[in-house]
C-alpha atoms as a PDB file:
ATOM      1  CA  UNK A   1      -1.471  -3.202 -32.431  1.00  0.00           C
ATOM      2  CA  UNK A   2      -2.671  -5.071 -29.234  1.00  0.00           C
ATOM      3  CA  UNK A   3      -3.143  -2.915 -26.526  1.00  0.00           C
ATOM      4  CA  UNK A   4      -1.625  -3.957 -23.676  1.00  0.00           C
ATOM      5  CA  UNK A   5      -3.093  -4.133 -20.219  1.00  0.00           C
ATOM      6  CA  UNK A   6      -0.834  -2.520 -17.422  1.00  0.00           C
ATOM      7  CA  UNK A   7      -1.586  -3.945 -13.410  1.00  0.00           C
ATOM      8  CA  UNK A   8      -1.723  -0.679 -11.240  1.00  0.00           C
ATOM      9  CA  UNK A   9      -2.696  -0.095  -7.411  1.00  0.00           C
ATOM     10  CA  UNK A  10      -3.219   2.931  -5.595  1.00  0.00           C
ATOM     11  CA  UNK A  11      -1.423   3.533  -2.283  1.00  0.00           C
ATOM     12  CA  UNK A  12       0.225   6.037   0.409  1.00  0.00           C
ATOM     13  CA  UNK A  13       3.833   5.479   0.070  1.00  0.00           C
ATOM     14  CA  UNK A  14       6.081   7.447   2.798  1.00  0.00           C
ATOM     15  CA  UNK A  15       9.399   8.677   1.579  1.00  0.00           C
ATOM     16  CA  UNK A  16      12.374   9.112   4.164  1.00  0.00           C
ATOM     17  CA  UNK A  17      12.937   7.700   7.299  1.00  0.00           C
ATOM     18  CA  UNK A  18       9.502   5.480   7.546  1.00  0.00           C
ATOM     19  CA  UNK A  19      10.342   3.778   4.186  1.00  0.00           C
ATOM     20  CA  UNK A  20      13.704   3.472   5.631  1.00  0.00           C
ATOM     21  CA  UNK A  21      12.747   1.404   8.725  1.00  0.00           C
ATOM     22  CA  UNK A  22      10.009  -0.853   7.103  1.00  0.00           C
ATOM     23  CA  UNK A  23      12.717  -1.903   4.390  1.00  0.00           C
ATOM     24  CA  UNK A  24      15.060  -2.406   6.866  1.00  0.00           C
ATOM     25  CA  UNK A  25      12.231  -4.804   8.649  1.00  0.00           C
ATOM     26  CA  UNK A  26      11.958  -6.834   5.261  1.00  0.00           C
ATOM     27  CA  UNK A  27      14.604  -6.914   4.908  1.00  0.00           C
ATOM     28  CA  UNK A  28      15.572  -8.636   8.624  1.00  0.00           C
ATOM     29  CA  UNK A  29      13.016 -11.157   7.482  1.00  0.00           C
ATOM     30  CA  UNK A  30      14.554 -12.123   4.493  1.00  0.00           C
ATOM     31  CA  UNK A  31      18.207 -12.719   6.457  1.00  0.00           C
ATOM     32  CA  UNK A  32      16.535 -14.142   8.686  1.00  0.00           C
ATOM     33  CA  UNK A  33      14.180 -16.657   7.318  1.00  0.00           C
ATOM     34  CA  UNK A  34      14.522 -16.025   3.584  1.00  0.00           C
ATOM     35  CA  UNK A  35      11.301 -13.824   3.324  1.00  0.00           C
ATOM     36  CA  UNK A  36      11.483 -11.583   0.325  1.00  0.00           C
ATOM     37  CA  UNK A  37       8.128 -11.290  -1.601  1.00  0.00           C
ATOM     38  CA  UNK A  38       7.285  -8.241   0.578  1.00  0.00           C
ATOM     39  CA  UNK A  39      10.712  -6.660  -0.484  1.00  0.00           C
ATOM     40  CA  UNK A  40       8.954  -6.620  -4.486  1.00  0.00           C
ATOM     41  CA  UNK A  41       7.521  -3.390  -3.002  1.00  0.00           C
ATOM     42  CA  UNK A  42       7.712  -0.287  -1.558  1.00  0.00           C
ATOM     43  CA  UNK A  43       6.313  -0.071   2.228  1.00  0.00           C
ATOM     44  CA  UNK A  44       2.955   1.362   1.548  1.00  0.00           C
ATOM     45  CA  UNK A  45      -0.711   1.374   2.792  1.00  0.00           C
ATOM     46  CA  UNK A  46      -2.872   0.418   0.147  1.00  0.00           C
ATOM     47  CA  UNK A  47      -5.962   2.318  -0.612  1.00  0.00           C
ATOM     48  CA  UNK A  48      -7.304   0.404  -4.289  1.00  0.00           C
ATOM     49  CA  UNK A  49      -6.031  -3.130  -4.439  1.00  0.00           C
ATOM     50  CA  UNK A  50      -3.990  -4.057  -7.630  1.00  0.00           C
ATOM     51  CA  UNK A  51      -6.099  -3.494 -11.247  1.00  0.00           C
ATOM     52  CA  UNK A  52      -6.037  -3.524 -14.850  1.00  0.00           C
ATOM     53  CA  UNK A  53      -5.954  -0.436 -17.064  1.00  0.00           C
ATOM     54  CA  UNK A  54      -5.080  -0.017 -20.752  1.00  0.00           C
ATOM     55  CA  UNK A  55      -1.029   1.441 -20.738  1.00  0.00           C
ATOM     56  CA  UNK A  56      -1.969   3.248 -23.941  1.00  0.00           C
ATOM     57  CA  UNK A  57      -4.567   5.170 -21.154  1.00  0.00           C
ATOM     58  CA  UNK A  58      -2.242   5.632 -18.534  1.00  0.00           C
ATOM     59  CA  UNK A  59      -2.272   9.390 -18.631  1.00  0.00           C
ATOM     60  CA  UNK A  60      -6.125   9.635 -19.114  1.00  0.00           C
ATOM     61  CA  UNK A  61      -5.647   7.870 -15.292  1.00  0.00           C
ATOM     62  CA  UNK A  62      -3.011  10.002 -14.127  1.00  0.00           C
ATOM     63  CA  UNK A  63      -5.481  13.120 -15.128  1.00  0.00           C
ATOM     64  CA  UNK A  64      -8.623  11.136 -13.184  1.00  0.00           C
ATOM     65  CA  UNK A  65      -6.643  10.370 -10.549  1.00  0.00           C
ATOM     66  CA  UNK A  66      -5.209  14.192  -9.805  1.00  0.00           C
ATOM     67  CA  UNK A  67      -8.397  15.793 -10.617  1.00  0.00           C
ATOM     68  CA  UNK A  68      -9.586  13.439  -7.510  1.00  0.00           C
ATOM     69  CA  UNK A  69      -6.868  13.785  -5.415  1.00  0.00           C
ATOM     70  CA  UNK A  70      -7.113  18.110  -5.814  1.00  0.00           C
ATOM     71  CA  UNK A  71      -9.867  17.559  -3.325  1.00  0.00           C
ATOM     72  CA  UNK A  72      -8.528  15.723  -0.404  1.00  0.00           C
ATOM     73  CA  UNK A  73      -7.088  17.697   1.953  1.00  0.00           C
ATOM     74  CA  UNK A  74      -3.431  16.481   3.629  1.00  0.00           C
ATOM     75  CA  UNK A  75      -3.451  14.362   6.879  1.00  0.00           C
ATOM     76  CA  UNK A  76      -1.482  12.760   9.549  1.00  0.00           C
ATOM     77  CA  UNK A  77      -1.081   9.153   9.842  1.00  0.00           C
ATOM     78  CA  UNK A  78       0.756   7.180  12.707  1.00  0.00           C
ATOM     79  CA  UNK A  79       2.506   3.778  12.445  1.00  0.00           C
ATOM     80  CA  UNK A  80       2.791   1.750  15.495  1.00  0.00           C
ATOM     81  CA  UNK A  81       3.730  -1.502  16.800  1.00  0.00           C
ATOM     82  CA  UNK A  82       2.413  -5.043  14.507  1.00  0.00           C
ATOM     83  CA  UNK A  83      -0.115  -7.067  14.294  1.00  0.00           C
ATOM     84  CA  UNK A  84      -1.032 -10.172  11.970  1.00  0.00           C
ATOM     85  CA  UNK A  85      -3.800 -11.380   9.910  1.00  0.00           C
ATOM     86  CA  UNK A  86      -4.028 -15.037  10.889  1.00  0.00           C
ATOM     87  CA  UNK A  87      -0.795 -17.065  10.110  1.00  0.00           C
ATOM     88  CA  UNK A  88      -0.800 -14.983   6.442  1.00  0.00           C
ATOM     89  CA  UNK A  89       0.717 -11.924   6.592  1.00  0.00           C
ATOM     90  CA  UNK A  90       2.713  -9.776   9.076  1.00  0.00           C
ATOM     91  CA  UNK A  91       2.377  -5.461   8.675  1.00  0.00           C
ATOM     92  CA  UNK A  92       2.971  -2.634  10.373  1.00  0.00           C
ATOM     93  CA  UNK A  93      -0.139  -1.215  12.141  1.00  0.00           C
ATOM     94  CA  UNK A  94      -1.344   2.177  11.429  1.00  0.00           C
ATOM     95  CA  UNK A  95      -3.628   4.172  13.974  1.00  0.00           C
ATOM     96  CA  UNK A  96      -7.653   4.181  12.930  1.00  0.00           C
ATOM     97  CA  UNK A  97      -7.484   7.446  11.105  1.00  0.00           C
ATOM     98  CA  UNK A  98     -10.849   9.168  10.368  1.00  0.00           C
ATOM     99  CA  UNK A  99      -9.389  11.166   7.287  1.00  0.00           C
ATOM    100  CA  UNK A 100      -7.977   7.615   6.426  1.00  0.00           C
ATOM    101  CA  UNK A 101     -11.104   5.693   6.125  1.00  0.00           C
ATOM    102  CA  UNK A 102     -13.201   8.770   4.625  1.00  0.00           C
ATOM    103  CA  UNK A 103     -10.586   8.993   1.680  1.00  0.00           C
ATOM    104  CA  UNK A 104     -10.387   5.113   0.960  1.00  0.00           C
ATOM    105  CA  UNK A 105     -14.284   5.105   0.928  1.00  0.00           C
ATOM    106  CA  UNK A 106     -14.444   8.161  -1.312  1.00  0.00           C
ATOM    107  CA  UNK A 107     -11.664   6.338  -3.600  1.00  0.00           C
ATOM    108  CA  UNK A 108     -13.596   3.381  -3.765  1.00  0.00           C
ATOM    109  CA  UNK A 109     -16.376   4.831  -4.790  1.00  0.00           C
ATOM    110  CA  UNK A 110     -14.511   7.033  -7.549  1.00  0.00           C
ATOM    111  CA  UNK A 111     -13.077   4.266  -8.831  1.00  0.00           C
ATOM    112  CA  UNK A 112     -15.951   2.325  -9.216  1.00  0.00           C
ATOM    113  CA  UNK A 113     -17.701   5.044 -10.522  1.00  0.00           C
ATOM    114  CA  UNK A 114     -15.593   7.003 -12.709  1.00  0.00           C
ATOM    115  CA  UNK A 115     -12.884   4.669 -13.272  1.00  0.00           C
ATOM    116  CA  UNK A 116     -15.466   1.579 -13.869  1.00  0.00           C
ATOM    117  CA  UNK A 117     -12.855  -0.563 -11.840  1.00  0.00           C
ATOM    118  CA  UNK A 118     -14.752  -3.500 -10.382  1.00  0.00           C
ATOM    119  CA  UNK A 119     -15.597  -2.751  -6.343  1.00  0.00           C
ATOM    120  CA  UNK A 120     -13.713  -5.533  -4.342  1.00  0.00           C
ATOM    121  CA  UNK A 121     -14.725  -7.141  -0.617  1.00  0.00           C
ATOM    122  CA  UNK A 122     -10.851  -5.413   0.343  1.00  0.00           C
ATOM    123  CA  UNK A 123     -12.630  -1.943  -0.764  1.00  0.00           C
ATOM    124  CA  UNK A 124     -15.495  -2.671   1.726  1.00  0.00           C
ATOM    125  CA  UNK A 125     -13.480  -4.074   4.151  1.00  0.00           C
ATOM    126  CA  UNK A 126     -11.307  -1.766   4.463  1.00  0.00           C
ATOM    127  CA  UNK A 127      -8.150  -2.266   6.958  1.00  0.00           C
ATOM    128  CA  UNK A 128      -5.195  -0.410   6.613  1.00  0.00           C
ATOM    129  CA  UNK A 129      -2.007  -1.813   7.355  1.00  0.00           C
ATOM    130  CA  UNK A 130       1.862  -1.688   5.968  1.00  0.00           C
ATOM    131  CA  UNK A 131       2.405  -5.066   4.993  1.00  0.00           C
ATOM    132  CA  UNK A 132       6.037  -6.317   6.115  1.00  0.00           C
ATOM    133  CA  UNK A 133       5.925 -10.306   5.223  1.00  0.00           C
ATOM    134  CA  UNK A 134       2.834 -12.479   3.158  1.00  0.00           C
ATOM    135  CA  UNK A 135       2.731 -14.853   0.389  1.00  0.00           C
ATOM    136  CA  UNK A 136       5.997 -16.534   1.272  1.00  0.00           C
ATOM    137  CA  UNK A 137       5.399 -17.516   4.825  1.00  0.00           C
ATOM    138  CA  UNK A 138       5.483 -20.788   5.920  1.00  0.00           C
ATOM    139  CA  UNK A 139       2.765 -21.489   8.549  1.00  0.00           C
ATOM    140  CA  UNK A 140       5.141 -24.165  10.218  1.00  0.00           C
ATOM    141  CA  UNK A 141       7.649 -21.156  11.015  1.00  0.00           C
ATOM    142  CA  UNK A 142       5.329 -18.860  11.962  1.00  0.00           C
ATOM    143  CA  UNK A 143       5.745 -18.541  15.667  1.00  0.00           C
ATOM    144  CA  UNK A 144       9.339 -17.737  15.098  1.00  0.00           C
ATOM    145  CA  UNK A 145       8.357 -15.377  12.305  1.00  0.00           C
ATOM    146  CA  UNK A 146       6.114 -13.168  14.828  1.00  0.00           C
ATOM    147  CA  UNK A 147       8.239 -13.668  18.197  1.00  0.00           C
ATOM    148  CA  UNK A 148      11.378 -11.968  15.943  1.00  0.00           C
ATOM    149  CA  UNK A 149       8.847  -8.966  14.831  1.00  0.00           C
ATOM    150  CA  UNK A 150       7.752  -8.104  17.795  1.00  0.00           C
ATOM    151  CA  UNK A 151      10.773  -7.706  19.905  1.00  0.00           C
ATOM    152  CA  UNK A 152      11.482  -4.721  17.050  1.00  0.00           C
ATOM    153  CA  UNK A 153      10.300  -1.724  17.306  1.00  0.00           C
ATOM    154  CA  UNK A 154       8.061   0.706  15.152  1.00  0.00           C
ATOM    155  CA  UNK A 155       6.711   4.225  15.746  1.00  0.00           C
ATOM    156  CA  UNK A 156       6.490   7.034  13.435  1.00  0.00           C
ATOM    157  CA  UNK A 157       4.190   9.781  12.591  1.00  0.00           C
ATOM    158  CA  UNK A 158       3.758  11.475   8.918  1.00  0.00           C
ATOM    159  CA  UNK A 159       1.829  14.333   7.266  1.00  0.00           C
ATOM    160  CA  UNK A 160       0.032  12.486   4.081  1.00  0.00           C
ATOM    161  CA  UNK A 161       0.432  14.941   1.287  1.00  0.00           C
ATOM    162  CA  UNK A 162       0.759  12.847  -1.511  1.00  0.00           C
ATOM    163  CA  UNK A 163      -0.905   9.585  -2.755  1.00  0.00           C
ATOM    164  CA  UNK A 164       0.909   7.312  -5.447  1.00  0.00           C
ATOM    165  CA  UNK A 165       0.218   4.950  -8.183  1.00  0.00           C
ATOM    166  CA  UNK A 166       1.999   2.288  -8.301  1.00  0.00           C
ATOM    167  CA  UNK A 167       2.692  -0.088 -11.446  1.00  0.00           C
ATOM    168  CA  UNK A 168       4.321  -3.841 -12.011  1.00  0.00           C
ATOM    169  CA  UNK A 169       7.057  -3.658 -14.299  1.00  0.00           C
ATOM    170  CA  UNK A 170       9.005  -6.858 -14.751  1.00  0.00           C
ATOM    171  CA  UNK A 171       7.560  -7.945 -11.364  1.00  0.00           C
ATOM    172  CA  UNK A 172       8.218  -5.203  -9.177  1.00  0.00           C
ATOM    173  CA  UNK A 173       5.935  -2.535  -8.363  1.00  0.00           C
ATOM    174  CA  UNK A 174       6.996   0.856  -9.180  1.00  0.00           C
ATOM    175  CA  UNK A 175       5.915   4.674  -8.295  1.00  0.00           C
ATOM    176  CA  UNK A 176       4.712   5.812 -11.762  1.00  0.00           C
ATOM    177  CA  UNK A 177       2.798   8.843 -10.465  1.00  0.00           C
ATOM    178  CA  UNK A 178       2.315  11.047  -7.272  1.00  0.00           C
ATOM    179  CA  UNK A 179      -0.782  12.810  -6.634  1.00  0.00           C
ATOM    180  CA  UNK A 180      -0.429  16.311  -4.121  1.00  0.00           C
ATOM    181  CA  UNK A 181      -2.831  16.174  -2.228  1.00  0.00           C
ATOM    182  CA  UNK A 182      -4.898  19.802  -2.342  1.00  0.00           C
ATOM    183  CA  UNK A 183      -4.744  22.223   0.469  1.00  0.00           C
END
């Protein structure tokens, strides 16, 4: 049997109200101007950047990823206003967290140590964000893009107790797992 390779990522996913309100932002920019790649996902803030594992080892990861997880203690995270990388992508921004950075960093290096998952520049480089539009922007509309974001509004505060694992099934990604985070 061929063992088949699943894509995962690694990410904070809010529940409730702030998952609400950034789906109800993508999905303004899809009646708007048709932008829907963004909508392929739950809002989240991305902590490991998409990778391949074995499916057959899925639970072997599920038991990594807890055991690491057990350590982190929960914090708060604050979403406010937008911002942009170039003409590329348009997110939510999130508040420079301390506890933030320190777990991403400590992730990174668990992955790439324990996991053996190859370190990328986005692990180094680390900027958090909740991404609302990418891929499917059209430079040429962008202006009108980023004059309709920013007239809405975005504020919201949560407790992170919980980190996810997220996995592409027939090109959507998916919660498959969420981690507690330990007291």
């Amino acid at each position: 049997m061929a063992k088949s390779i699943g894509k995962y990522f690694i990410a904070i996913v809010p529940d409730g109200e702030i998952q609400q309100n950034a789906t109800e932002l993508k999905l303004k920019l899809k009646e708007n101007f048709n932008l829907k790649y963004a909508l392929k996902s739950p809002a989240h803030i991305t902590l490991k950047m998409p990778f391949n594992w074995n499916e057959a080892k899925e639970d072997k990861l599920n038991g990594l990823l807890k055991s690491f997880f057990d350590k982190i203690k929960p914090f708060d995270l604050r979403y406010s206003g937008f911002d942009r990388f170039g003409r590329r992508v348009i997110f939510i921004k999130t508040k420079e967290e301390p506890a933030l950075f320190s777990l991403q960093l400590t992730l990174s290096k668990y992955c790439k140590t324990d996991l053996k998952l190859t370190e990328e520049l986005s692990d180094r480089a680390y900027h958090p964000h909740m991404t609302l539009a990418f891929k499917d922007l059209k430079a040429t509309q962008f202006d009108a893009y980023w004059d309709f974001i920013k007239k809405q509004k975005f504020d919201a505060k949560q407790e992170v107790k919980d980190i996810a694992l997220l996995k592409r099934i027939e090109g959507r990604w998916v919660v498959v797992s969420r981690f507690d985070l330990g007291e």
